[in-house]
Protein backbone atom coordinates (compact mmCIF):
# COMPACT_ATOMS: atom_id res chain seq x y z
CA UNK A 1 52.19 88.41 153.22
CA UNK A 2 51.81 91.61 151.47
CA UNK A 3 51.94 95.22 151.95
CA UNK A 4 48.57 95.65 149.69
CA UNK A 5 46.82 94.07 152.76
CA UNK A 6 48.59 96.72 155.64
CA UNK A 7 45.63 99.97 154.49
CA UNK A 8 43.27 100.63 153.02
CA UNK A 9 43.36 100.34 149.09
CA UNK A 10 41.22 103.71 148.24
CA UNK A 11 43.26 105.99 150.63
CA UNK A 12 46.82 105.55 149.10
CA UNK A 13 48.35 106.94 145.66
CA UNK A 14 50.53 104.36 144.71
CA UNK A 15 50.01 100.94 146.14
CA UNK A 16 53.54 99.08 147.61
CA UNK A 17 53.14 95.27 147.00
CA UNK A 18 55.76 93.10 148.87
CA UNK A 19 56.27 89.59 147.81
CA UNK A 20 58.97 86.91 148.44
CA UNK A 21 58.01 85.70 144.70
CA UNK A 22 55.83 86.51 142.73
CA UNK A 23 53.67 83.00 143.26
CA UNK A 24 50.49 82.82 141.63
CA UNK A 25 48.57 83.75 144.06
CA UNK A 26 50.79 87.03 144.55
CA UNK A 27 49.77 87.78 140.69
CA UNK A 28 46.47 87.09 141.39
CA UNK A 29 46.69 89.94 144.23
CA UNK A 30 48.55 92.21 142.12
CA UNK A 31 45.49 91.90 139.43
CA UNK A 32 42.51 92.37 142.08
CA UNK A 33 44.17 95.53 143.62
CA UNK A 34 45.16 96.74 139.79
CA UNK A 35 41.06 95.99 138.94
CA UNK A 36 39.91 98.08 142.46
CA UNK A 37 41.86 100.84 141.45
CA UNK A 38 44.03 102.50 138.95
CA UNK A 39 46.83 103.61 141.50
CA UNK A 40 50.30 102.83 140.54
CA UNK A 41 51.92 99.90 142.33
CA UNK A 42 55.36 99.75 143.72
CA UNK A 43 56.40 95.89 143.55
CA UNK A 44 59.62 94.66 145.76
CA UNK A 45 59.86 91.30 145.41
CA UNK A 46 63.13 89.14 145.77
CA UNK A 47 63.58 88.04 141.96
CA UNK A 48 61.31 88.49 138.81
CA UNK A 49 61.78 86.25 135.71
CA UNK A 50 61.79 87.88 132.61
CA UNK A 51 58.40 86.02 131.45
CA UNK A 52 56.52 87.37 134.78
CA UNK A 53 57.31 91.21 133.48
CA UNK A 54 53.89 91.18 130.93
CA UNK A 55 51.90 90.02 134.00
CA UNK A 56 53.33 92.74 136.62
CA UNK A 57 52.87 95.48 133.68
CA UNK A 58 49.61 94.72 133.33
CA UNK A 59 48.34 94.85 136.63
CA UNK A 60 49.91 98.64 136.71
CA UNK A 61 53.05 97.78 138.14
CA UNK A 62 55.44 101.27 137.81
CA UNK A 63 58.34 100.28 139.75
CA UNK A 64 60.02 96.90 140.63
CA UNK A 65 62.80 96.73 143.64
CA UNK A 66 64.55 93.87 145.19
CA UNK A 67 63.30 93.44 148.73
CA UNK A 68 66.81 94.23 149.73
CA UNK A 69 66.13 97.99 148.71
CA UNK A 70 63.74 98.17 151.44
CA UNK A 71 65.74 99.65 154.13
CA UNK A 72 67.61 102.42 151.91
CA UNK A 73 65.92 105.20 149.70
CA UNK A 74 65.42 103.13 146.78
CA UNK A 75 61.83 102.52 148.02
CA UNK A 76 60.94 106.17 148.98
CA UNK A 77 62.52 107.52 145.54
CA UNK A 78 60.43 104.51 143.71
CA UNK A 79 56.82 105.67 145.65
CA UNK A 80 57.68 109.43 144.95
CA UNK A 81 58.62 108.65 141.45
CA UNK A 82 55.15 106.17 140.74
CA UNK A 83 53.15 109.15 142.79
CA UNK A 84 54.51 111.40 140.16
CA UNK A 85 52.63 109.28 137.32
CA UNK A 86 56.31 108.00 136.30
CA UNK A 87 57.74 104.67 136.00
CA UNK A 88 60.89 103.45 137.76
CA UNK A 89 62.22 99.89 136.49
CA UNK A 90 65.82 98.24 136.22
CA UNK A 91 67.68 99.04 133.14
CA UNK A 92 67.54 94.98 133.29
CA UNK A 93 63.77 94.85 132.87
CA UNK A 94 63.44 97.74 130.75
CA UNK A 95 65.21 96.45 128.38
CA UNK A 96 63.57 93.02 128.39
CA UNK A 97 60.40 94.86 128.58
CA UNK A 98 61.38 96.87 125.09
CA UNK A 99 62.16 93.90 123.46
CA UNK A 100 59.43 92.48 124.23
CA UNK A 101 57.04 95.36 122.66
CA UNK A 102 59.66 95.21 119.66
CA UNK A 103 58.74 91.20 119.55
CA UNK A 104 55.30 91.57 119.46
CA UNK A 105 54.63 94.82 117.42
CA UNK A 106 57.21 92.55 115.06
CA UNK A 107 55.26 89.65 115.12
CA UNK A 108 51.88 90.49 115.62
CA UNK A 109 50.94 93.94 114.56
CA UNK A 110 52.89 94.15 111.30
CA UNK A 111 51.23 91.68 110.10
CA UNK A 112 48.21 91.81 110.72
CA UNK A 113 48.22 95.15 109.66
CA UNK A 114 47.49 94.15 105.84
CA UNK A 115 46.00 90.56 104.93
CA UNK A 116 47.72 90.39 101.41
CA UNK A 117 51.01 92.50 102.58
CA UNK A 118 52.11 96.16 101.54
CA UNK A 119 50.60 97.66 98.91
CA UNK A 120 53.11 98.35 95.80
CA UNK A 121 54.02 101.53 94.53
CA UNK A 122 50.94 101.76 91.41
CA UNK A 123 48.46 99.99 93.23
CA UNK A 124 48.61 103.23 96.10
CA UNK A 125 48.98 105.67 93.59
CA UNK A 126 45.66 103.88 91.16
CA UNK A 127 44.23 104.33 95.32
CA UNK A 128 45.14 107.68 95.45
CA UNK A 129 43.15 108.66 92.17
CA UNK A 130 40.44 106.51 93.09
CA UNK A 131 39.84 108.88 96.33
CA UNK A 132 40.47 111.66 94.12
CA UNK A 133 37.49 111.07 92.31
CA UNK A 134 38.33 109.50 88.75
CA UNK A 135 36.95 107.18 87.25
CA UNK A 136 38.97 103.49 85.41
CA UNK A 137 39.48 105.75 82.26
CA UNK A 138 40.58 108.98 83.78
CA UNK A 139 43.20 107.17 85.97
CA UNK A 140 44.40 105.43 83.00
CA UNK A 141 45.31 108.38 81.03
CA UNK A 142 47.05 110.04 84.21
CA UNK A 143 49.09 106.92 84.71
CA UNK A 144 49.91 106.21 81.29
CA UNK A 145 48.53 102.71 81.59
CA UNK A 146 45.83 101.24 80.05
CA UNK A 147 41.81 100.72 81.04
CA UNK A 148 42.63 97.14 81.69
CA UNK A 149 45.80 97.64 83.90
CA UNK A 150 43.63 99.41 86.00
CA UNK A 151 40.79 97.65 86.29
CA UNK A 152 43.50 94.62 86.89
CA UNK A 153 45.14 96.47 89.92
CA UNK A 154 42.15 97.34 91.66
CA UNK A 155 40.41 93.60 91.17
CA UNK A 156 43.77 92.67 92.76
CA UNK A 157 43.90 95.28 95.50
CA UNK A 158 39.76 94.28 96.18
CA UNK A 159 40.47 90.88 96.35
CA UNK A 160 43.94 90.27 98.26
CA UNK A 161 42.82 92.34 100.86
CA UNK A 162 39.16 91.29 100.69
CA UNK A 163 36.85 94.32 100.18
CA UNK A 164 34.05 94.06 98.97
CA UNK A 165 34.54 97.00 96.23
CA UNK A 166 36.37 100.31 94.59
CA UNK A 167 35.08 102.60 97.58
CA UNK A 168 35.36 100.06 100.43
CA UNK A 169 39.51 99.83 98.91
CA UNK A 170 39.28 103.52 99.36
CA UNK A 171 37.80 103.85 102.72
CA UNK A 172 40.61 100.94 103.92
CA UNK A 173 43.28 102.82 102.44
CA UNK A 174 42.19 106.06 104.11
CA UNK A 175 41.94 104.03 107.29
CA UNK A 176 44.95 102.46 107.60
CA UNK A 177 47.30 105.64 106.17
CA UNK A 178 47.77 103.52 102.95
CA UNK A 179 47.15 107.05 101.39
C-alpha cells in the first residue's frame, strides 16, 4: 500500500509515501505520519488534483513525483533535496500552490485585517499624535483643524473599528503597523 508502512517512522529523515491516489484513506495516512513526526515527506503518487495540494501541504509534504519517476533519479534527488530541509514540487503545483496563498491572503487576511477598512490619511496622522502624547486641543492646533474635527475623527476611528477608547485606538494602531 504504502512506503510509510516499509520502516520504521522514527529512524528515517524524510518519510517516502507511495500512493496510486491519494484516496482518503491515503490522506488520512499522510496526516498520522505528519502528527508522529515532523520529518519531511516525499509523496509519488500517480496524479494529484489541484484541490488535494492544501491537504498534502499540510501534512508536511516537500516533494510530489509521479510514480513513474520511481525508477530514475527523480526520487533520490527529491529525498536528498527534502533531507536538506528544501522543497521540491512541479512548476505545475507550485504555481497552483502560489495562487492559492495569493487567493486566500486576498480573501481572507486583507480583510480581516481592519473591521471598518484602511484608515485614511488624517485619521493615522490624529493616531500618530495621539501616541505622541497630545491631548484633543494640542492635536488640533498641529493639524490646523479644529477641537471638534478631532474629537469627530477619533469617535469615528473608536467606533468603526470598535475600541473601546483613545488609548485602546492607540494600542491597535501600534499593533497592527497602522503607525
Amino acid at each position: 500500500m504504502s512506503a510509510v508502512e516499509a520502516h520504521p517512522r522514527g529512524e528515517a529523515d524524510v518519510v517516502v509515501a507511495v500512493f496510486e491516489q491519494l484516496s482518503a484513506d491515503a490522506v488520512a495516512l499522510l496526516r498520522e505520519v505528519s502528527a508522529e513526526t515532523d520529518k519531511p515527506i516525499v509523496l509519488v503518487v500517480d496524479r494529484l488534483a489541484e484541490n488535494e495540494l492544501p491537504i498534502v501541504v499540510e501534512c508536511h509534504v516537500v516533494a510530489v513525483l509521479p510514480r513513474a519517476a520511481v525508477g530514475d533519479d527523480r526520487l533520490f534527488d527529491s529525498v536528498r533535496v527534502a533531507a536538506a530541509g528544501e522543497a521540491n514540487l512541479p512548476s505545475d503545483l507550485l504555481g497552483s500552490l502560489v495562487a492559492g496563498t495569493e487567493r486566500l491572503y486576498r480573501e481572507l487576511l486583507v480583510p480581516a485585517r481592519l473591521p471598518g477598512g484602511e484608515l485614511s490619511k488624517r485619521e493615522v496622522d490624529v493616531l500618530r499624535l495621539m501616541a505622541d502624547g497630545l491631548d484633543t486641543r494640542e492635536i488640533a492646533a498641529k493639524l490646523s483643524y479644529s477641537d471638534r474635527t478631532v474629537k469627530n475623527i477619533i469617535y469615528a476611528i473608536v467606533t468603526r473599528l470598535q475600541l473601546r477608547n483613545r488609548s485602546h485606538a492607540v494600542a491597535y494602531a501600534i499593533r497592527n503597523s497602522l503607525i
